[in-house]
Protein backbone atom coordinates (compact mmCIF):
# COMPACT_ATOMS: atom_id res chain seq x y z
CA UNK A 1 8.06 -11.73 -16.37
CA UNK A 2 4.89 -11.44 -14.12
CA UNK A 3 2.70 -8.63 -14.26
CA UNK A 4 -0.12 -7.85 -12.12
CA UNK A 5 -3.07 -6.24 -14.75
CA UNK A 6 -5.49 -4.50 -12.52
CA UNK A 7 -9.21 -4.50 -14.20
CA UNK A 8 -12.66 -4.17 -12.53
CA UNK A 9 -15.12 -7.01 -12.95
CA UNK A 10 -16.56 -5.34 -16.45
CA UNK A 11 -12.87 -5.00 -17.30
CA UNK A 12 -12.74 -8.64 -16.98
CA UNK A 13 -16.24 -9.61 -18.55
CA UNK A 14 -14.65 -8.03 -21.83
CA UNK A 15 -11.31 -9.45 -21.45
CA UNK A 16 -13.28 -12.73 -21.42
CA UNK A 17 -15.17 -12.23 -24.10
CA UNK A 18 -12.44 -10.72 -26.20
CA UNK A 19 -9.94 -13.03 -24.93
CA UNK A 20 -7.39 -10.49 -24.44
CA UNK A 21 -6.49 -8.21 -21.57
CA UNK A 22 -5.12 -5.58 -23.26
CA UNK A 23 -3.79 -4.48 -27.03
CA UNK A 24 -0.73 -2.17 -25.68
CA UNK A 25 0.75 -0.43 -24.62
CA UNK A 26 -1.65 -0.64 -20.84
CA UNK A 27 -0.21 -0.22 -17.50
CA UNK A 28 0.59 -3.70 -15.11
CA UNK A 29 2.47 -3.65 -11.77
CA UNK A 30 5.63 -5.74 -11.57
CA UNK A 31 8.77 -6.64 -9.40
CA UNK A 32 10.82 -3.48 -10.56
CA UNK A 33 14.12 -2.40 -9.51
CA UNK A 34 12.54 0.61 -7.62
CA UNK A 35 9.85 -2.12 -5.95
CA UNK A 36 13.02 -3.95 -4.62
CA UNK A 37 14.77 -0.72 -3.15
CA UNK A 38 11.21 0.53 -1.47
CA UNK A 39 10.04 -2.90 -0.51
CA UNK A 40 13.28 -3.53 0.73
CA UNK A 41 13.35 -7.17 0.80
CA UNK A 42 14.75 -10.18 -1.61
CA UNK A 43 12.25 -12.54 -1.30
CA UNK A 44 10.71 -13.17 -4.25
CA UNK A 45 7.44 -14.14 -2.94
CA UNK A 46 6.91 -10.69 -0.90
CA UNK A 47 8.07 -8.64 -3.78
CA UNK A 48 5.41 -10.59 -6.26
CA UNK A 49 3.07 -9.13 -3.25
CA UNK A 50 3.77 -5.83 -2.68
CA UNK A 51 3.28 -5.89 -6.85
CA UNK A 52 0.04 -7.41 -6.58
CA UNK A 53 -0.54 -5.25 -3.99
CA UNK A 54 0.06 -1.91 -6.18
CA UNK A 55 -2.01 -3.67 -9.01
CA UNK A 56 -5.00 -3.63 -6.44
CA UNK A 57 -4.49 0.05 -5.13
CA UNK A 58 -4.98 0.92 -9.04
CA UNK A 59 -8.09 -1.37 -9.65
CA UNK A 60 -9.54 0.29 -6.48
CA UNK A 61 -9.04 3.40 -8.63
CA UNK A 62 -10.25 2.12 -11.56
CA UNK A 63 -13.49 1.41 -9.54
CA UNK A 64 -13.34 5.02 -8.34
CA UNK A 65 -13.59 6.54 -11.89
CA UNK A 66 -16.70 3.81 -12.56
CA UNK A 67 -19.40 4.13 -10.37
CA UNK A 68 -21.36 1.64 -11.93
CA UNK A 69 -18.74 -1.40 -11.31
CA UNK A 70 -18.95 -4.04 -8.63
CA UNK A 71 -17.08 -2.69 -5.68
CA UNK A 72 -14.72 -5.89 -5.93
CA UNK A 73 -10.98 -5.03 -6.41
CA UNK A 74 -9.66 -7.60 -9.65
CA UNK A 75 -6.06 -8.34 -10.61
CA UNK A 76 -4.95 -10.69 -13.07
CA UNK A 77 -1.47 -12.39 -12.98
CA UNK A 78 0.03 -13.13 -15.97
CA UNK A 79 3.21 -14.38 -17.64
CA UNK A 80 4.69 -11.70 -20.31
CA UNK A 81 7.68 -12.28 -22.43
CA UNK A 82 11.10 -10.03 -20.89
CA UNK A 83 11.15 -7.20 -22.77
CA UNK A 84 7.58 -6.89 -23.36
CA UNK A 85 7.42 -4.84 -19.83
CA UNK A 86 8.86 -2.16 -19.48
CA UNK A 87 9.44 0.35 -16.28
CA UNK A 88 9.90 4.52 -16.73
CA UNK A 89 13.17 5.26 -15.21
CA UNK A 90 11.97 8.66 -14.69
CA UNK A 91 9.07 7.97 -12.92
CA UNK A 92 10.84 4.81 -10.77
CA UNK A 93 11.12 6.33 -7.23
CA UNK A 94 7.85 8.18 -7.47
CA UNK A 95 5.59 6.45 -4.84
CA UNK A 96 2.27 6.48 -7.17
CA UNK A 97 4.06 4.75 -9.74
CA UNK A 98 6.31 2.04 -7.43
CA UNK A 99 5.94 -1.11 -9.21
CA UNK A 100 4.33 0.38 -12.53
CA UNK A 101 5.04 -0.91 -15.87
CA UNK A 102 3.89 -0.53 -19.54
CA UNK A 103 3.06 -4.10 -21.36
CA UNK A 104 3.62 -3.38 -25.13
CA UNK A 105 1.75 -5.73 -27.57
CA UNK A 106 -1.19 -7.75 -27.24
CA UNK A 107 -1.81 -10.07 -24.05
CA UNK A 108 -4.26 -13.11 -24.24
CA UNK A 109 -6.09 -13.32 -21.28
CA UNK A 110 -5.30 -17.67 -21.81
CA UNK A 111 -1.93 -16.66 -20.85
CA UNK A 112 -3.00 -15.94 -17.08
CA UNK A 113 -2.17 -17.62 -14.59
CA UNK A 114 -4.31 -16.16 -12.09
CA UNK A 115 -7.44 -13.56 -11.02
CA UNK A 116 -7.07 -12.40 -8.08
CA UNK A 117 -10.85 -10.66 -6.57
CA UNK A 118 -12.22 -9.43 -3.70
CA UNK A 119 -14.92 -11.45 -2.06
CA UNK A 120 -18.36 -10.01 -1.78
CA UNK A 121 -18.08 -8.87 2.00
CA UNK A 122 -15.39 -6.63 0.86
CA UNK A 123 -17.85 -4.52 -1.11
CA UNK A 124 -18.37 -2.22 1.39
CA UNK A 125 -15.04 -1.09 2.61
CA UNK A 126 -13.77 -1.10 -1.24
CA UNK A 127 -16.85 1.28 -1.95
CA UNK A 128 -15.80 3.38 0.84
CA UNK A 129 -12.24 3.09 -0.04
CA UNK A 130 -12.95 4.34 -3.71
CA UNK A 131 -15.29 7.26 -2.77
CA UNK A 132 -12.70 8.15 -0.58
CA UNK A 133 -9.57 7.55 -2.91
CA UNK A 134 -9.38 11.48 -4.13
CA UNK A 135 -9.58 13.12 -0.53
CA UNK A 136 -6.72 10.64 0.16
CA UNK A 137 -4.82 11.87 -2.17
CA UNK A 138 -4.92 15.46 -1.37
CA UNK A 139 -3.29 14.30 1.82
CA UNK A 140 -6.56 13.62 4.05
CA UNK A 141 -5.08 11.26 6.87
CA UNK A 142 -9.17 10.11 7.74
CA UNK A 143 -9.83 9.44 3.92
CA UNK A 144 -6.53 7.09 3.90
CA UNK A 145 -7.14 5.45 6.72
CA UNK A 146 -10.59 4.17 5.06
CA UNK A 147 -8.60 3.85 1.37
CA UNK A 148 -6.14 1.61 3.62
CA UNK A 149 -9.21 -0.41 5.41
CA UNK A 150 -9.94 -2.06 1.90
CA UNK A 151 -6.46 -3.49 1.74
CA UNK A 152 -7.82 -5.27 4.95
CA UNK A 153 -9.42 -7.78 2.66
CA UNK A 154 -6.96 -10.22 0.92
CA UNK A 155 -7.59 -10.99 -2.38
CA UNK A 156 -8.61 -14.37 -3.29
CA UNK A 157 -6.75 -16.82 -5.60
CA UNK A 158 -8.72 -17.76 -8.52
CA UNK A 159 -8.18 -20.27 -11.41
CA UNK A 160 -8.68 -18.80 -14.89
CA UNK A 161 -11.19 -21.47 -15.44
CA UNK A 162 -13.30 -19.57 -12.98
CA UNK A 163 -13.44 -16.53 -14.67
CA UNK A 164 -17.17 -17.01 -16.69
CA UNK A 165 -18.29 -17.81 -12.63
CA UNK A 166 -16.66 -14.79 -11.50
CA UNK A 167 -18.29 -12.37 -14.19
CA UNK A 168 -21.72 -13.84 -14.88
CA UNK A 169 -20.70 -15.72 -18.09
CA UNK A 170 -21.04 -19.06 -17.02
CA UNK A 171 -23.04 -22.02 -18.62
């Protein structure tokens, strides 16, 4: 199964030099059976999307409650075993958590398949986007329309042999 592991680019500095993203149980964002019935669609490819898109509304908050990150949105893509994901049928039509799983055990960041960041002209509406991120959710129609201005910016594709580039690591 793919999950989408939303991190900040500190997150991802120490899941490089740990080499894992997470020890379990963390939250991911996946093709769920409540994604399909919101998302409405069978494609594949737009579901894996709307997933990736969910993992980088929860980075953005990750950045939010970290003031001192980058303002770069990061997802990483990666390849769990079934069974090692696993969606809260309670919470399943709840819009915040659309797409949310838990990944149980350990996940090696060498099982990625992809990062997905931000590029650096992003940085500003992202910043924006997370300082406005609470007000948003109190129902502030202003403060989401500048939370929905970062998801202007499409994240970039990114092999995991660029990851030391991406976080200041390299050689």
């Amino acid at each position: 199964m793919r999950v989408y592991v939303p991190l900040t680019l500190p997150g991802l500095a120490e899941a490089y030099k740990t080499g894992e993203l997470g020890t379990g149980p963390f939250v991911a964002y996946a093709v769920t059976p409540a994604l399909r019935e919101w998302y409405l669609s069978d494609d594949i490819e737009e579901l894996e999307y709307a997933a990736l898109n969910r993992a980088a509304l929860a980075s953005l908050r990750l950045l939010a409650a970290d003031v001192d990150a980058p303002r770069r949105r990061v997802v990483v893509a990666v390849d769990v075993p079934d069974g090692a994901a696993h969606a809260d049928p309670d919470r399943g039509l709840d819009p915040a958590a659309l797409g949310e799983v838990r990944v149980s055990g350990t996940v090696a960041l060498a099982k990625a398949a992809a990062v997905h960041v931000d590029l650096g002209d992003a940085e500003k509406d992202v910043s924006a986007a997370a300082d406005a991120l609470a007000a948003a959710d109190r129902g502030d129609d202003d403060a989401q329309f500048v939370v929905d201005g970062a998801e202007d910016h499409e994240l970039l594709w990114y092999a995991t042999q660029e990851i030391p580039n991406l976080v200041g690591l390299a050689d």
